[in-house]
Every structure is written in structure tokens, then in C-alpha cells.
PDB file of N, CA and C in Angstrom:
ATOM      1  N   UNK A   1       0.854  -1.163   0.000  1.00  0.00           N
ATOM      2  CA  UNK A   1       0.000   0.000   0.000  1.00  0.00           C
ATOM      3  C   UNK A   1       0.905   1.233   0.000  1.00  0.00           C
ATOM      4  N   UNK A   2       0.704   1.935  -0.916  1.00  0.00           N
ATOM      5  CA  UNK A   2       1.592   3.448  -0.977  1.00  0.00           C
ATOM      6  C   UNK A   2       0.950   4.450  -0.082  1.00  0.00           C
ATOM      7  N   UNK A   3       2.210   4.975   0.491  1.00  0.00           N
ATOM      8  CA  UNK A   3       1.636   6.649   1.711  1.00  0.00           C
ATOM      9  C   UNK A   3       0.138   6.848   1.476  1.00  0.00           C
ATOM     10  N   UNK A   4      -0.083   7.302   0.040  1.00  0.00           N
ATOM     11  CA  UNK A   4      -1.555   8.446  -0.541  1.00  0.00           C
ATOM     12  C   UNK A   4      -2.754   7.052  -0.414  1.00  0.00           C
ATOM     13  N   UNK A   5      -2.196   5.726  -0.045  1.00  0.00           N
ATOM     14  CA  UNK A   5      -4.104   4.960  -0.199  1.00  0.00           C
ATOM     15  C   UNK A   5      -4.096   5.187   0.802  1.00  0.00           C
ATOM     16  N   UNK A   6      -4.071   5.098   2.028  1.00  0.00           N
ATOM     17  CA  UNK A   6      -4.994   4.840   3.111  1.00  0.00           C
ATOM     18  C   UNK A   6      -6.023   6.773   3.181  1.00  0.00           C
ATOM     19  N   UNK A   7      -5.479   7.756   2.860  1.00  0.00           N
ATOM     20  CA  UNK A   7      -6.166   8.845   2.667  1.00  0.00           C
ATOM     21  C   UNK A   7      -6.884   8.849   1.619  1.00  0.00           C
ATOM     22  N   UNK A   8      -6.749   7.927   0.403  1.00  0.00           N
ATOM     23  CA  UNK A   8      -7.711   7.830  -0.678  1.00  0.00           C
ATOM     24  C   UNK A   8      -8.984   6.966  -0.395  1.00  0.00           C
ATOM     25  N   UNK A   9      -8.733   5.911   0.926  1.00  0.00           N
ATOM     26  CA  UNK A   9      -9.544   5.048   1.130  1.00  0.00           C
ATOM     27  C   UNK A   9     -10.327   5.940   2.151  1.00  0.00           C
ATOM     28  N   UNK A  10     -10.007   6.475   2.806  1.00  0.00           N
ATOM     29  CA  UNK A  10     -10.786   7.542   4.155  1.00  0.00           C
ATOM     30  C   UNK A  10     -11.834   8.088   3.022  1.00  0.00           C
ATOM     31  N   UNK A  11     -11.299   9.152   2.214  1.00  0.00           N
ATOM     32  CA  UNK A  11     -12.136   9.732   1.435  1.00  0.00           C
ATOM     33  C   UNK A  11     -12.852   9.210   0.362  1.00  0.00           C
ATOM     34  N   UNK A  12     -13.006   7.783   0.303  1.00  0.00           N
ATOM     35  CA  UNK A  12     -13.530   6.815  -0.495  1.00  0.00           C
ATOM     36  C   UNK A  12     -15.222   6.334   0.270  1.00  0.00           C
ATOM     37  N   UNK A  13     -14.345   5.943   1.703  1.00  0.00           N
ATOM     38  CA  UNK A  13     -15.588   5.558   2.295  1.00  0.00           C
ATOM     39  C   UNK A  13     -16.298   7.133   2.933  1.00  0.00           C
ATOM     40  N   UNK A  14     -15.527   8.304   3.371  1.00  0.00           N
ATOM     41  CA  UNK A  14     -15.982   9.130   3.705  1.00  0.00           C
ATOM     42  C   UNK A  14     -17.316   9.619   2.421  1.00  0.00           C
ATOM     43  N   UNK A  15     -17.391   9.156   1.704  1.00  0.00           N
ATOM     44  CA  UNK A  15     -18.151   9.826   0.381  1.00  0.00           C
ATOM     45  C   UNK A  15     -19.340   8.960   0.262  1.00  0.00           C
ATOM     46  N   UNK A  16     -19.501   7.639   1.163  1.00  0.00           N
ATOM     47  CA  UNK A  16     -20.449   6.822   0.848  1.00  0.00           C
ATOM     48  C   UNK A  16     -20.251   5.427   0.715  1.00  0.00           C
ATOM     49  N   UNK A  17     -18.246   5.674  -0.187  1.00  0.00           N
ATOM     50  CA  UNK A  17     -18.042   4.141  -0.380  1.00  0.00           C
ATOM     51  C   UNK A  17     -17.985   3.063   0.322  1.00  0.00           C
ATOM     52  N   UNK A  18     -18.111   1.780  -0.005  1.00  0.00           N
ATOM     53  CA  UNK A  18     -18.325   0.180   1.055  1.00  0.00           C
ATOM     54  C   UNK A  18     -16.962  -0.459   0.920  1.00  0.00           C
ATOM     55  N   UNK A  19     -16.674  -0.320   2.154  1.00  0.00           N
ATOM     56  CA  UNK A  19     -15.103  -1.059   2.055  1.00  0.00           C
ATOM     57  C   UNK A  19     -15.038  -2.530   2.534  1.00  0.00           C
ATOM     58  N   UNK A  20     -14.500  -3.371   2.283  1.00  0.00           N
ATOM     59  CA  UNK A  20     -14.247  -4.684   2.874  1.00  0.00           C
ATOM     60  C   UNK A  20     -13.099  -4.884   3.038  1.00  0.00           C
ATOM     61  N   UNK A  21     -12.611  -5.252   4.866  1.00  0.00           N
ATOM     62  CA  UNK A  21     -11.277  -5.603   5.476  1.00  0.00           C
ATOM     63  C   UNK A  21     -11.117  -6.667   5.623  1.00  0.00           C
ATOM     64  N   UNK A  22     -10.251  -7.602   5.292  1.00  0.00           N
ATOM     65  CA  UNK A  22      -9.280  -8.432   6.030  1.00  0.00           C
ATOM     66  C   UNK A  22      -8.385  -8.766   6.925  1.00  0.00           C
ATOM     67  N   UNK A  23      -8.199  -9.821   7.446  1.00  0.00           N
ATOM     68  CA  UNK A  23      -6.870  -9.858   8.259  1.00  0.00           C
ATOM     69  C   UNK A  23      -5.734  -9.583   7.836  1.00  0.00           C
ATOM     70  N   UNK A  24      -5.717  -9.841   6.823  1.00  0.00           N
ATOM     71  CA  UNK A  24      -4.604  -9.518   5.401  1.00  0.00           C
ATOM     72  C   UNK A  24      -4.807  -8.146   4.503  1.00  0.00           C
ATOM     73  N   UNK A  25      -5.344  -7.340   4.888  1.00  0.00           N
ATOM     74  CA  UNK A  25      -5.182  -6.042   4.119  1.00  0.00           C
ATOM     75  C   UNK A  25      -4.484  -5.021   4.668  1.00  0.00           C
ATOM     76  N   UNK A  26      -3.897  -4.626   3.722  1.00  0.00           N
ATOM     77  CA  UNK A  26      -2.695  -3.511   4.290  1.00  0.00           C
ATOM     78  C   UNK A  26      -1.535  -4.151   4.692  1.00  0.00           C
ATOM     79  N   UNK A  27      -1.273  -5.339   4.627  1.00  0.00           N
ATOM     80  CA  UNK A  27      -0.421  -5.879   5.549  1.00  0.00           C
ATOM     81  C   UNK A  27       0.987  -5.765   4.887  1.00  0.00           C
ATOM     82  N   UNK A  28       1.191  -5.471   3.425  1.00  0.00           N
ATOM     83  CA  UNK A  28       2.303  -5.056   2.865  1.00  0.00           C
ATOM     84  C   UNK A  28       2.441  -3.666   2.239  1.00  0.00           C
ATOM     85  N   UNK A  29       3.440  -3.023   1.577  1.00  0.00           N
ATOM     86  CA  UNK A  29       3.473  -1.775   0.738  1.00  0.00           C
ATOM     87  C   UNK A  29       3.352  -2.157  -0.982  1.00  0.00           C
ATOM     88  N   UNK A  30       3.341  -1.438  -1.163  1.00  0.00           N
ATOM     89  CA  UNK A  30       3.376  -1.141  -2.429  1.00  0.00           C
ATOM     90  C   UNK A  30       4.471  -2.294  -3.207  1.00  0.00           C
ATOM     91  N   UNK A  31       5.189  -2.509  -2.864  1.00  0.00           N
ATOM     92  CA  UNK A  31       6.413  -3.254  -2.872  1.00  0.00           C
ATOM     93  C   UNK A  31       6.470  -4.665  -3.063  1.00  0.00           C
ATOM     94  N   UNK A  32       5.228  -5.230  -2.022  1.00  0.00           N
ATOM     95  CA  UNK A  32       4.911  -6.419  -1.476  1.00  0.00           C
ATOM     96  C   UNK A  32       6.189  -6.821  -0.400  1.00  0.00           C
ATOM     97  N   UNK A  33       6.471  -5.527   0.318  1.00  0.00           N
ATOM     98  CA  UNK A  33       7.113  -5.840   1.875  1.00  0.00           C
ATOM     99  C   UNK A  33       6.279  -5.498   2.854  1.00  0.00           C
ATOM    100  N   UNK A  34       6.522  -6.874   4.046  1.00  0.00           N
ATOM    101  CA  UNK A  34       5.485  -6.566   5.186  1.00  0.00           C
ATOM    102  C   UNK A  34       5.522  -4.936   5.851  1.00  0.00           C
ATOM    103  N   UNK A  35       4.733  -4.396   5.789  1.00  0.00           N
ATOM    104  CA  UNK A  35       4.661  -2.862   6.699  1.00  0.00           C
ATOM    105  C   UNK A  35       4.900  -3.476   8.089  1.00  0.00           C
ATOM    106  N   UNK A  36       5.353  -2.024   8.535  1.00  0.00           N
ATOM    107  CA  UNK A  36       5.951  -2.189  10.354  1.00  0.00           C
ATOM    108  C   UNK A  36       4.317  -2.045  11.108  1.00  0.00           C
ATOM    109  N   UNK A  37       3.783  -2.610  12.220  1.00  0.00           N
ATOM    110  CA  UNK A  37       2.858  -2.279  13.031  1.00  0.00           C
ATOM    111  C   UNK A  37       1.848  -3.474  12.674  1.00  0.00           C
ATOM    112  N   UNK A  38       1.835  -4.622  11.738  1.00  0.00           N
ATOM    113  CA  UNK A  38       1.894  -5.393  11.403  1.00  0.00           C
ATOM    114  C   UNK A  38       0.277  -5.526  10.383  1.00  0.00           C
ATOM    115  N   UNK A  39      -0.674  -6.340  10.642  1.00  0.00           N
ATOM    116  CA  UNK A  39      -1.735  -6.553   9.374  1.00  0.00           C
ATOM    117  C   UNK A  39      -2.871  -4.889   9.912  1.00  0.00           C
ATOM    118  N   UNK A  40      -2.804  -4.417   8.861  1.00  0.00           N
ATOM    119  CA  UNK A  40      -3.637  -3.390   8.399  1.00  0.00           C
ATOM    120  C   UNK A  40      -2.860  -2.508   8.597  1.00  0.00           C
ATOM    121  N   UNK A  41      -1.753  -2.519   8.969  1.00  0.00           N
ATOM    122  CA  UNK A  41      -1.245  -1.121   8.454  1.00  0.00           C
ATOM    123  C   UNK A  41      -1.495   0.512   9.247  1.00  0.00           C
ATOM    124  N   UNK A  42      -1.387   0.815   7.990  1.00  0.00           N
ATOM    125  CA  UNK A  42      -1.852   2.353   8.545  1.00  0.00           C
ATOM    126  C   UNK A  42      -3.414   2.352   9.014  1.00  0.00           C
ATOM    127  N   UNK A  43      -4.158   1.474   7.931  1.00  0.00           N
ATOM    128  CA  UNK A  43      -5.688   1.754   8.323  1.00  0.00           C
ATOM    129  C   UNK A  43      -6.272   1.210   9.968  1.00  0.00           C
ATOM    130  N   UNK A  44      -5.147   0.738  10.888  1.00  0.00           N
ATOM    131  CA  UNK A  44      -5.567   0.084  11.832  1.00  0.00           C
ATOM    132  C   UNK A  44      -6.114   1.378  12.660  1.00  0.00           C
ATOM    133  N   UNK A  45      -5.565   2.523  12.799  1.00  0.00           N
ATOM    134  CA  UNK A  45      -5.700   3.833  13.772  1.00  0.00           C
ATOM    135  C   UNK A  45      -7.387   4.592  13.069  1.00  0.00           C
ATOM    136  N   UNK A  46      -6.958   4.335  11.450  1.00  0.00           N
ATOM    137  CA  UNK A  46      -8.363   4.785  10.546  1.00  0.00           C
ATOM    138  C   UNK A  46      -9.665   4.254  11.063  1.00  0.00           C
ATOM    139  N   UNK A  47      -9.544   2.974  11.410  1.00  0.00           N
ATOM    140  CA  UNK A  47     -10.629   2.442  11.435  1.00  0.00           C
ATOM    141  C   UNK A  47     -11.131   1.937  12.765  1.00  0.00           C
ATOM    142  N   UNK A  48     -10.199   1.988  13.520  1.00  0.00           N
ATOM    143  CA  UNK A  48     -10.247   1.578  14.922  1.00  0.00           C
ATOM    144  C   UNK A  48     -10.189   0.088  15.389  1.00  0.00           C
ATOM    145  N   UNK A  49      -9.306  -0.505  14.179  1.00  0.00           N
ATOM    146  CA  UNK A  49      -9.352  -2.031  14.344  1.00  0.00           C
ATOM    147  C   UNK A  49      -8.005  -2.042  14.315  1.00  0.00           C
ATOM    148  N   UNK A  50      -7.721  -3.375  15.224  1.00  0.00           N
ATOM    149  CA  UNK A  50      -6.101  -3.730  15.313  1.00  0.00           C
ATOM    150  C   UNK A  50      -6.553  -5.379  15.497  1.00  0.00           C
ATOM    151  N   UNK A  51      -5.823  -6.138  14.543  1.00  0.00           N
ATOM    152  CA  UNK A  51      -5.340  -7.581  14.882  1.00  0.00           C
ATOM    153  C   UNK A  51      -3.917  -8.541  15.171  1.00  0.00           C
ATOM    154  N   UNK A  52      -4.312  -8.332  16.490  1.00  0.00           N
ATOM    155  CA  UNK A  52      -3.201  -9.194  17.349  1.00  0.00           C
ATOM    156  C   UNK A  52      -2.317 -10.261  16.878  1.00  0.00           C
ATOM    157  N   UNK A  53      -3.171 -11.544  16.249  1.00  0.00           N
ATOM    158  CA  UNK A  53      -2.566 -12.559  15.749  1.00  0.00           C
ATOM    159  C   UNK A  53      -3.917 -13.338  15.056  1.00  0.00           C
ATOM    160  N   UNK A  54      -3.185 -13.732  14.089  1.00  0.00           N
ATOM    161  CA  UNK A  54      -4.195 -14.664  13.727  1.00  0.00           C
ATOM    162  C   UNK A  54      -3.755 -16.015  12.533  1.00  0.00           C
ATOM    163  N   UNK A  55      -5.103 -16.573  12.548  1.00  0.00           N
ATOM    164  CA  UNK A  55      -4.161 -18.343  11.868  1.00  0.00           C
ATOM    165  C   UNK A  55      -5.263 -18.653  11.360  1.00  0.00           C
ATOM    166  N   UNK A  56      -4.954 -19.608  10.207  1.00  0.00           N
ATOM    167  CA  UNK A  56      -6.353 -20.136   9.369  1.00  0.00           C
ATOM    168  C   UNK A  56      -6.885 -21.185  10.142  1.00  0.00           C
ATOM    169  N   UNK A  57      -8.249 -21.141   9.731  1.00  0.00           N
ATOM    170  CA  UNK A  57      -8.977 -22.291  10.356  1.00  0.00           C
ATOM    171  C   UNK A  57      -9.053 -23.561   9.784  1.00  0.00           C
ATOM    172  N   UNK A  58      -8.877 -24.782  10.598  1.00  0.00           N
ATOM    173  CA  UNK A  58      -9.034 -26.178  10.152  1.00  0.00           C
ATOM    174  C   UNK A  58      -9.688 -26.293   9.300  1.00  0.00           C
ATOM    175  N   UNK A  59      -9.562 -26.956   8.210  1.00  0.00           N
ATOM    176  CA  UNK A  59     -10.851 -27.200   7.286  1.00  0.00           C
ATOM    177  C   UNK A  59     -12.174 -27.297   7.531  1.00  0.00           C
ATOM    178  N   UNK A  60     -12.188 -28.301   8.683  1.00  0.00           N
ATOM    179  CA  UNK A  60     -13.475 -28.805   9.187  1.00  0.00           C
ATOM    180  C   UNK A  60     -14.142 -27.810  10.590  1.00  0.00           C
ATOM    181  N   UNK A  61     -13.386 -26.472  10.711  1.00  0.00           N
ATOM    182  CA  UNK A  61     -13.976 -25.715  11.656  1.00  0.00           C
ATOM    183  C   UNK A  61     -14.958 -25.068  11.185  1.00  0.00           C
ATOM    184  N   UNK A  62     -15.924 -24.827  12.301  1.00  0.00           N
ATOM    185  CA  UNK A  62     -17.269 -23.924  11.899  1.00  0.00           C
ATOM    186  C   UNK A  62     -17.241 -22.631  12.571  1.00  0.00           C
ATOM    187  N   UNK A  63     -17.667 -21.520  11.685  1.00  0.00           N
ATOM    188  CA  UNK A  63     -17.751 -20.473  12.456  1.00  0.00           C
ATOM    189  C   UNK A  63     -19.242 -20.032  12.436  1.00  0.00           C
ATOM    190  N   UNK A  64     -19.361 -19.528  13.786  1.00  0.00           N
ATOM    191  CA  UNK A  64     -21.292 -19.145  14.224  1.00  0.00           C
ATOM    192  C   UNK A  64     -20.765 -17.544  14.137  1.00  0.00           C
ATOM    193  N   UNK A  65     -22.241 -16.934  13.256  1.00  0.00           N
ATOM    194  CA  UNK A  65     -21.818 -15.561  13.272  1.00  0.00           C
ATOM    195  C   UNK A  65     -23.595 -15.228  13.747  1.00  0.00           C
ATOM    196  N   UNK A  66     -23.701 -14.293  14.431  1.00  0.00           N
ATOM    197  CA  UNK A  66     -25.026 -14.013  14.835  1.00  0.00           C
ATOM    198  C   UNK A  66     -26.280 -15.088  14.788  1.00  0.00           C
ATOM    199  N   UNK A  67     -25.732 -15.787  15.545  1.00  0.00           N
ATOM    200  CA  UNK A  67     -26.841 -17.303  15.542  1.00  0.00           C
ATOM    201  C   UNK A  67     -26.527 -17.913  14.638  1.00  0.00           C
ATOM    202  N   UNK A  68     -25.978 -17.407  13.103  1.00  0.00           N
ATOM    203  CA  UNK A  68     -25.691 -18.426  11.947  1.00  0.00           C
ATOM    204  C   UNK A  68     -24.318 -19.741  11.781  1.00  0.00           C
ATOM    205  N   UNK A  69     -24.516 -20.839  11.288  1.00  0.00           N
ATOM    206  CA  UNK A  69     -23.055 -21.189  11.220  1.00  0.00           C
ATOM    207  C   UNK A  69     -23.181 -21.381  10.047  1.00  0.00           C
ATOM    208  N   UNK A  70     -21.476 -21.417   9.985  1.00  0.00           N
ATOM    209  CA  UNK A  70     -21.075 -21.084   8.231  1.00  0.00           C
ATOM    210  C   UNK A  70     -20.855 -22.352   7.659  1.00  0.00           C
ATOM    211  N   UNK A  71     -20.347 -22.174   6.593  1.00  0.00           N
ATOM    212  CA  UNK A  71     -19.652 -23.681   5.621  1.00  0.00           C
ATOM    213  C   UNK A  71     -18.931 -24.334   6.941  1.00  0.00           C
ATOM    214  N   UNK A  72     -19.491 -26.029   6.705  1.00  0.00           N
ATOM    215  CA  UNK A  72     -18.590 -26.796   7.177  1.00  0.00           C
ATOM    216  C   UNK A  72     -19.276 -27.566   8.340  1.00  0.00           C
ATOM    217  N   UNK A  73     -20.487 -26.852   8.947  1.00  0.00           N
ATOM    218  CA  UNK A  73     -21.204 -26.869  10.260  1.00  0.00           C
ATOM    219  C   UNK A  73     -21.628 -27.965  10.276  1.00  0.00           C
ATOM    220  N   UNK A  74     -21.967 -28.517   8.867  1.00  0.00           N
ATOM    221  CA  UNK A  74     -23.532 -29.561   8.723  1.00  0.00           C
ATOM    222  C   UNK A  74     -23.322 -31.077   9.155  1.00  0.00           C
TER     223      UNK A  74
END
């Protein structure tokens, strides 16, 4: 991610636009080198999200999201 996105993305969603985050976004530059402060970057202070650590899930894990469970549950 170069210096000017995370202010292009403020004023992206500031305007209306729908953003979708990952654990993995922002997590490198422009470059494809890991940024310092680790996954999201600059947008972690933007958005008020910070992730600690994280790891993929087992194949066969289920995740419940508001009463729902996802692929894999059945």
C-alpha cells in the first residue's frame, strides 16, 4: 500500500463508499514488503481495528456468526 491509499480510502468511504477488510489487508506496501505495526497497516488507527494474531482455520472448523453457522457446520 503506498503513503496516498490509506487517505484515498478515508475519502472513499468518507463519500459513501463500502469497504471490505481483512486480516490480510494492508499488511504489505506497495512493494509487497510486510509494513511495520503489522496486518492493516496504517488503516488500523483509521478504522479503529487492530489484529493481534491470527491463523487459518481447520478445514473442518465452523464459524457461528449471529446465531448463523457457516460452511462446514452440517
Amino acid at each position: 500500500m503506498s503513503i496516498e491509499t490509506p487517505q484515498n480510502i478515508q475519502r472513499f468511504v468518507e463519500a459513501g463508499g463500502h469497504l471490505l477488510l481483512t486480516y490480510q489487508s494492508a499488511i504489505t506496501d506497495e512493494t509487497g514488503r510486510v509494513v511495520p505495526g503489522g496486518a492493516l497497516g496504517e488503516l488500523t488507527s483509521m478504522f479503529g481495528v487492530k489484529v493481534d494474531a491470527f491463523a487459518p482455520l481447520a478445514q473442518e472448523t465452523a464459524i457461528e456468526y449471529r446465531g448463523q453457522r457457516g460452511p462446514g457446520s452440517e
